[in-house]
N, C-alpha and C. Protein backbone atom coordinates (compact mmCIF):
# COMPACT_ATOMS: atom_id res chain seq x y z
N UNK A 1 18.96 145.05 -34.34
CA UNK A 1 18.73 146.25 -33.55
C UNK A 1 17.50 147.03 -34.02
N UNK A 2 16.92 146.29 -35.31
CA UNK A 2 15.59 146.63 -35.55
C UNK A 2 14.27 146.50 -35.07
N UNK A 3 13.30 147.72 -34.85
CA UNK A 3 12.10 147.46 -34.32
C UNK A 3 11.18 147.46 -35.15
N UNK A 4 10.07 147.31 -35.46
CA UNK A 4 8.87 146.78 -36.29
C UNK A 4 7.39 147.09 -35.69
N UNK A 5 7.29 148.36 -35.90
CA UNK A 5 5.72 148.42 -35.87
C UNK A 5 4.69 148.88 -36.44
N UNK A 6 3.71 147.68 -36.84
CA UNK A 6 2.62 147.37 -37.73
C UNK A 6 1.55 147.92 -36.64
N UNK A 7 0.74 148.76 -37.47
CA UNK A 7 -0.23 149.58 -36.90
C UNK A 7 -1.88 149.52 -37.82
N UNK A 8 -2.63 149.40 -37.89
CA UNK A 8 -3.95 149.38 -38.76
C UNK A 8 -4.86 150.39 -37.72
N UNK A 9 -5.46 151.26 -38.73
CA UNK A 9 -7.15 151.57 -37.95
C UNK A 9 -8.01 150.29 -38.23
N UNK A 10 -9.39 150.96 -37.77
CA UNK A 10 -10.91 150.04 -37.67
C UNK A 10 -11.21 150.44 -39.04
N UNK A 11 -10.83 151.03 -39.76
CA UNK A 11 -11.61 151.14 -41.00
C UNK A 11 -12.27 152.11 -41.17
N UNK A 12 -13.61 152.18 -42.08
CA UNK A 12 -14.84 152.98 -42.14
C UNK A 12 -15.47 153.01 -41.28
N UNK A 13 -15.68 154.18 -40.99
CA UNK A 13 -17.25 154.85 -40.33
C UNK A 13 -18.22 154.64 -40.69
N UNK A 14 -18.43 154.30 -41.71
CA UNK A 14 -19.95 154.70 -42.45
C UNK A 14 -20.19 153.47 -42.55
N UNK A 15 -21.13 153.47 -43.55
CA UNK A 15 -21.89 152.31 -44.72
C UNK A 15 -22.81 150.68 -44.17
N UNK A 16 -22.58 150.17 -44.67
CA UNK A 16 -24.08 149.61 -44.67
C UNK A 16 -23.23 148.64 -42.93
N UNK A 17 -22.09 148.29 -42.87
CA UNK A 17 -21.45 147.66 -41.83
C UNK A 17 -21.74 148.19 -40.78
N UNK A 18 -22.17 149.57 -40.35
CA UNK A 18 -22.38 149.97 -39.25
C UNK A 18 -24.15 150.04 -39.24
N UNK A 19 -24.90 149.61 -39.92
CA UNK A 19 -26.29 149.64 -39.89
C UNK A 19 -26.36 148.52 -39.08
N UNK A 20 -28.04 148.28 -38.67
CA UNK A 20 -28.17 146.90 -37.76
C UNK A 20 -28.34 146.05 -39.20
N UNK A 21 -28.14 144.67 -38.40
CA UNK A 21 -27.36 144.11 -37.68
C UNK A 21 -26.70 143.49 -37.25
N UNK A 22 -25.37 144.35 -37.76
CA UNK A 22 -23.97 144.56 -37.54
C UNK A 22 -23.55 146.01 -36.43
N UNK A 23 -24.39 146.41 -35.70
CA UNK A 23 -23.65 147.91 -35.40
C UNK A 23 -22.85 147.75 -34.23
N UNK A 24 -23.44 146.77 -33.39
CA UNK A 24 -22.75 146.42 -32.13
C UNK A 24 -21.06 146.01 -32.32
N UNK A 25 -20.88 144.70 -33.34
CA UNK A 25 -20.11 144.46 -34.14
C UNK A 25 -19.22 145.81 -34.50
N UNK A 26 -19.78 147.14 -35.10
CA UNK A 26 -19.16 147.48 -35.49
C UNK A 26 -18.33 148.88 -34.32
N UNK A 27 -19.13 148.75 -34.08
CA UNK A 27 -18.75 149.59 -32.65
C UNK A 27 -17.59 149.25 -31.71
N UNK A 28 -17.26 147.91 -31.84
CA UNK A 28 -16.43 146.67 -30.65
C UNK A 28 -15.24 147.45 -31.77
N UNK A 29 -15.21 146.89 -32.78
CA UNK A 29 -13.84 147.08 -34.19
C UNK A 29 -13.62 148.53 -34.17
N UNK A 30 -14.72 149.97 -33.95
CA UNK A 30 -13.97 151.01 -33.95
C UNK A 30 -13.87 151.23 -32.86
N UNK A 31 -13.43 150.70 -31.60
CA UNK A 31 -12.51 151.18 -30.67
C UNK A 31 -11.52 150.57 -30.61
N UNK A 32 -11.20 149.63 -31.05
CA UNK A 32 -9.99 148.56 -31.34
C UNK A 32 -9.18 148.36 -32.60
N UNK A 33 -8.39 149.25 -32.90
CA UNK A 33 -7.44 149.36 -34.10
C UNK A 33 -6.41 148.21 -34.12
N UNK A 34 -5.98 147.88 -34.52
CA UNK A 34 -4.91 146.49 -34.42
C UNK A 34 -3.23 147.41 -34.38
N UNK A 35 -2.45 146.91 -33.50
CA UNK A 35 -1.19 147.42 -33.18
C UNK A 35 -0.61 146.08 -33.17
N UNK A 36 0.57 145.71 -33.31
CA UNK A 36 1.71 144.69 -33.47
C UNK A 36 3.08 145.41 -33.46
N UNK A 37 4.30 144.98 -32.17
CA UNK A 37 5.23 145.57 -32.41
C UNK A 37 6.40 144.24 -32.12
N UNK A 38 7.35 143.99 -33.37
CA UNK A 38 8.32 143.21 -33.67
C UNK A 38 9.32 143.63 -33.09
N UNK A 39 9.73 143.28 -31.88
CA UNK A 39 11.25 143.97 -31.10
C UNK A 39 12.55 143.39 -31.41
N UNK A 40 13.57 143.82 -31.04
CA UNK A 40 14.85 143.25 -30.75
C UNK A 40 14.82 142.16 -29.13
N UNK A 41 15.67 140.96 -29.32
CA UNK A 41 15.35 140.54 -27.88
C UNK A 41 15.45 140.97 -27.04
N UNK A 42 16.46 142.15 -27.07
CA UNK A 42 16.89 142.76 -25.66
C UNK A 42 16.14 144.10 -25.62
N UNK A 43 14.87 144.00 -26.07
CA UNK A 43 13.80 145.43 -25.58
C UNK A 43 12.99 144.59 -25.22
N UNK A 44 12.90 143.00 -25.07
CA UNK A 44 11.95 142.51 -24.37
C UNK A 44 12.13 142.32 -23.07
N UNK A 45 11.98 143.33 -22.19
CA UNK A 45 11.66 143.40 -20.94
C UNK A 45 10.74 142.48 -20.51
N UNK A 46 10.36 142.18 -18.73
CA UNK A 46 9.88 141.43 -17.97
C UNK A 46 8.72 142.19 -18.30
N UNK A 47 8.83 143.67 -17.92
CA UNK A 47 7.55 144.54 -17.81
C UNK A 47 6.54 144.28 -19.56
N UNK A 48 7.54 144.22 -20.31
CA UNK A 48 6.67 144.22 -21.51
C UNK A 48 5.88 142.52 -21.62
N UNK A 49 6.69 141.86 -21.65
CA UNK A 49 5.92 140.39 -21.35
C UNK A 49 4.48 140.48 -20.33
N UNK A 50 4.65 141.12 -19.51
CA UNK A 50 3.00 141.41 -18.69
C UNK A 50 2.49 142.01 -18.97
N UNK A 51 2.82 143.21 -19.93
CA UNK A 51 1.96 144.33 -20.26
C UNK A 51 0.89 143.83 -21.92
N UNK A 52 1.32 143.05 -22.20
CA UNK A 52 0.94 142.67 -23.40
C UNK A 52 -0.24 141.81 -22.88
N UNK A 53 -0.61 141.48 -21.69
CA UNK A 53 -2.18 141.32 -21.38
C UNK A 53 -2.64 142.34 -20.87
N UNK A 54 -2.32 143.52 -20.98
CA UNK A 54 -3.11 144.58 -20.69
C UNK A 54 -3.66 145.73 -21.12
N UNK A 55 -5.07 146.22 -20.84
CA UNK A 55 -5.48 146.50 -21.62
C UNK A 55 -4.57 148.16 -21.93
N UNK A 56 -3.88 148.91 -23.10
CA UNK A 56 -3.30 149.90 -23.65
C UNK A 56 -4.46 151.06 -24.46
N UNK A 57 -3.66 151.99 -24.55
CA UNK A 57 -3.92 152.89 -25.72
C UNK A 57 -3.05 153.47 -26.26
N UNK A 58 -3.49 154.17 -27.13
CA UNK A 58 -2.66 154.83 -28.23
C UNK A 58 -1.66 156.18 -27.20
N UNK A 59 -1.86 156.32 -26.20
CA UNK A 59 -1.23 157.37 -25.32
C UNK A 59 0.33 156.43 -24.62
N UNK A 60 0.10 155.30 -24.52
CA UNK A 60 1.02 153.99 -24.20
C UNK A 60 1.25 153.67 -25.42
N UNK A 61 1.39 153.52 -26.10
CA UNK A 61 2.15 153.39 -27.79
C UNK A 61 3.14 154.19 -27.73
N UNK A 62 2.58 155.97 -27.67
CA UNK A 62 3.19 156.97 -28.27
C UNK A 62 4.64 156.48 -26.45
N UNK A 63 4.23 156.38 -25.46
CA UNK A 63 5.21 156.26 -24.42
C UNK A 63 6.25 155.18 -25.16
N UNK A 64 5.75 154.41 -25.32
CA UNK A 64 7.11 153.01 -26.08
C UNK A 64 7.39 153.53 -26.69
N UNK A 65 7.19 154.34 -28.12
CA UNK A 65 7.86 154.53 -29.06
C UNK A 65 8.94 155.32 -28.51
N UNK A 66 8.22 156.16 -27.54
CA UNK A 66 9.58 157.07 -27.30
C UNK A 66 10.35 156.50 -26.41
N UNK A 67 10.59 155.58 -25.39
CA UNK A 67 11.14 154.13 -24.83
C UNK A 67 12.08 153.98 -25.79
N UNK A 68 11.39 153.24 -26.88
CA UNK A 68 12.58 152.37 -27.50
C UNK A 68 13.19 153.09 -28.37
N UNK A 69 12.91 154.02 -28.35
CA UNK A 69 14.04 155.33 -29.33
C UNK A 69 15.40 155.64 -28.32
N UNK A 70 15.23 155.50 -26.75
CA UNK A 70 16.22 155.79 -25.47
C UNK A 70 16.57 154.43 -25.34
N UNK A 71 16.45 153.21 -25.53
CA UNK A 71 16.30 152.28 -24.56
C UNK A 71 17.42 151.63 -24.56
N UNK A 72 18.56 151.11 -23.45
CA UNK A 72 17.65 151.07 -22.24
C UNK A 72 17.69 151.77 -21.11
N UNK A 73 17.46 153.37 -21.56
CA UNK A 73 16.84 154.13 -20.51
C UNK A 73 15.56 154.93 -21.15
N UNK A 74 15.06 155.41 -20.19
CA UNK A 74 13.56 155.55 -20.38
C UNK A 74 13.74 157.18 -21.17
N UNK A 75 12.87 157.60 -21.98
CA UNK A 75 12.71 158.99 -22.69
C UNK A 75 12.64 160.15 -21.63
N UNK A 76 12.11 159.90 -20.44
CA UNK A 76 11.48 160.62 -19.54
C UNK A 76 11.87 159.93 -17.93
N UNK A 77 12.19 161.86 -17.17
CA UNK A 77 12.18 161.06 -16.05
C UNK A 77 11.06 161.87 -15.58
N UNK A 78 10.57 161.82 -15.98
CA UNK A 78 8.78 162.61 -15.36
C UNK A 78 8.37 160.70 -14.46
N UNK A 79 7.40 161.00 -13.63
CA UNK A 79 6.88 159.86 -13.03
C UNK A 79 5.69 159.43 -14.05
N UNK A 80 5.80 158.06 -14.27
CA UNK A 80 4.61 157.51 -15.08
C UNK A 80 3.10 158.37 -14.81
N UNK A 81 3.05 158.42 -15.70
CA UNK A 81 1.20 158.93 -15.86
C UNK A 81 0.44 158.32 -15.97
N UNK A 82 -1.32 158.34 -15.24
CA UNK A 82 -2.37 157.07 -15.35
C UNK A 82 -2.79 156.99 -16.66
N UNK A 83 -2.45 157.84 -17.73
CA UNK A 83 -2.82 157.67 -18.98
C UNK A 83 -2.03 157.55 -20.01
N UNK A 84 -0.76 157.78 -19.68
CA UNK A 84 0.66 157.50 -20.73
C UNK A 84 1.62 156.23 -19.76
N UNK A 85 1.72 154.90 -20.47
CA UNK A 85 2.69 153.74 -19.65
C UNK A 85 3.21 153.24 -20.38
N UNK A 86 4.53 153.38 -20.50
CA UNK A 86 5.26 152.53 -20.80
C UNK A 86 5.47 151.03 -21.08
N UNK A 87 5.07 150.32 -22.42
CA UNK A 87 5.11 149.25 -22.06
C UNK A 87 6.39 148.41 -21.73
N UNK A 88 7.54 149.28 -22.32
CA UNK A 88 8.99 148.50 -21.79
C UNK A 88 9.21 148.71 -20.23
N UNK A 89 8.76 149.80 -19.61
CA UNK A 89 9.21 149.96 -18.35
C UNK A 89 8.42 149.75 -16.95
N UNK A 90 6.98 150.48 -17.40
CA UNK A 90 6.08 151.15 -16.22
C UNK A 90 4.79 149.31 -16.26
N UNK A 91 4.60 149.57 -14.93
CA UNK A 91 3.49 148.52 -14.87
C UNK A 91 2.17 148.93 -15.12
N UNK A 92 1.48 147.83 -15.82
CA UNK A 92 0.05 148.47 -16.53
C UNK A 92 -0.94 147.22 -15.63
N UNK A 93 -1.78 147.77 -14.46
CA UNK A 93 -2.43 147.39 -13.92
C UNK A 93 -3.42 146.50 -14.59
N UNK A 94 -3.85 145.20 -14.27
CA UNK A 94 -5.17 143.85 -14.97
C UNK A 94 -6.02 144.77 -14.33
N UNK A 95 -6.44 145.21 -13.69
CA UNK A 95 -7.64 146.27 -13.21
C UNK A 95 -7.83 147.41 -13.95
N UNK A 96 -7.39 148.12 -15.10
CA UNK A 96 -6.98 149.43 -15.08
C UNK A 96 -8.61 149.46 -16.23
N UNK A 97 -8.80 150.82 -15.99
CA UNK A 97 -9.91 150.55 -16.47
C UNK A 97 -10.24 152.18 -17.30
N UNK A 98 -11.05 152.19 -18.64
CA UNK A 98 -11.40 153.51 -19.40
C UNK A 98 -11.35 154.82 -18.82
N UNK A 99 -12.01 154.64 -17.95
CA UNK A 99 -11.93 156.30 -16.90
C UNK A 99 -10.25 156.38 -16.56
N UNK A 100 -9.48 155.95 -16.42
CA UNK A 100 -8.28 155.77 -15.88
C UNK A 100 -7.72 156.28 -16.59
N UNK A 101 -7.62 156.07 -17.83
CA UNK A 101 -7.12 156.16 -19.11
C UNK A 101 -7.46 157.62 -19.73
N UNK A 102 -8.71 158.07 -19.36
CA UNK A 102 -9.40 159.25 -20.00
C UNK A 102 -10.04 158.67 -21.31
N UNK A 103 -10.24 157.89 -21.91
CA UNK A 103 -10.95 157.21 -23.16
C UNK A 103 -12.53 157.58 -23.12
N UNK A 104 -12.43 158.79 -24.44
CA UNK A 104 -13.67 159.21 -24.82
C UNK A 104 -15.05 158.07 -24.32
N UNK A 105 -16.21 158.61 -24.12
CA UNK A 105 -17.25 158.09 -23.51
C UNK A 105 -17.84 157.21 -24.96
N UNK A 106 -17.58 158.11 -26.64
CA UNK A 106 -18.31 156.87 -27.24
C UNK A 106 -17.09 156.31 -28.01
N UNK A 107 -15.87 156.16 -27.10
CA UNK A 107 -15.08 154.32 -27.64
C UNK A 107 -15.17 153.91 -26.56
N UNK A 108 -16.24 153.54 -25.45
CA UNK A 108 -15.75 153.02 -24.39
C UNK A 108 -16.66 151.59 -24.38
N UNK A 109 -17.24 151.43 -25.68
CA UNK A 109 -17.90 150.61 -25.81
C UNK A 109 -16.83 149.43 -26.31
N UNK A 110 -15.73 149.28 -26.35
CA UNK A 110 -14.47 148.65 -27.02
C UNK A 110 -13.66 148.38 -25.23
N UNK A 111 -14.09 148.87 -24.52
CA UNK A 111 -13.11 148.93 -22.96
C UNK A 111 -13.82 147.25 -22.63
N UNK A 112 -13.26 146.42 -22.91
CA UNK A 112 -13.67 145.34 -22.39
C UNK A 112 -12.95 144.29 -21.84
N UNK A 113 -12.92 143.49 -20.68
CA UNK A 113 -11.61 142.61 -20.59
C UNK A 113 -11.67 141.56 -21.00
């Protein structure tokens, strides 16, 4: 009935890794933090199996976590938001794209499919 989630940032800001040339490189890694979440079988939803090719943020994290703290009913009966989705419940569009999301203008260099 245990859940498991492994979370990492990008690291440093600074130093000689973000000089050229490496900066492009390093730019791709700080918009992309590494997330991994180890479920129980029965929080693996249909919806989460599709959502896991799509592209998320940290605003859809904070929605699951609070998901699988209720589940299996949802934390919220507010209607899904274009910038908070559920990955156990709500569908996360293959189209969905940075503006959608609201994702600051300099991580949007990391918005890639």
């Amino acid at each position: 009935h245990t859940g498991v989630i492994i979370m990492a940032d990008h690291g440093l800001h600074y130093g000689g890794f973000f000089k050229e040339p490496h900066r492009a490189q390093a730019e791709q890694e700080h918009g992309r933090p590494y997330a991994t979440f180890i479920l129980p079988k029965r929080m693996v939803t249909e919806q989460l199996k599709e959502n896991v090719k799509r592209m998320v943020n940290i605003r859809d994290i904070h929605m699951t976590i609070r998901d699988m703290a209720s589940f299996p009913s949802r934390s919220t009966t507010d209607v899904a938001s274009p910038i908070a989705r559920s990955l156990l419940h709500d569908t996360i569009s293959p189209e969905r794209t940075c503006e959608e999301m609201m994702v600051n203008r300099k991580y949007r260099a990391a918005c890639t499919k």
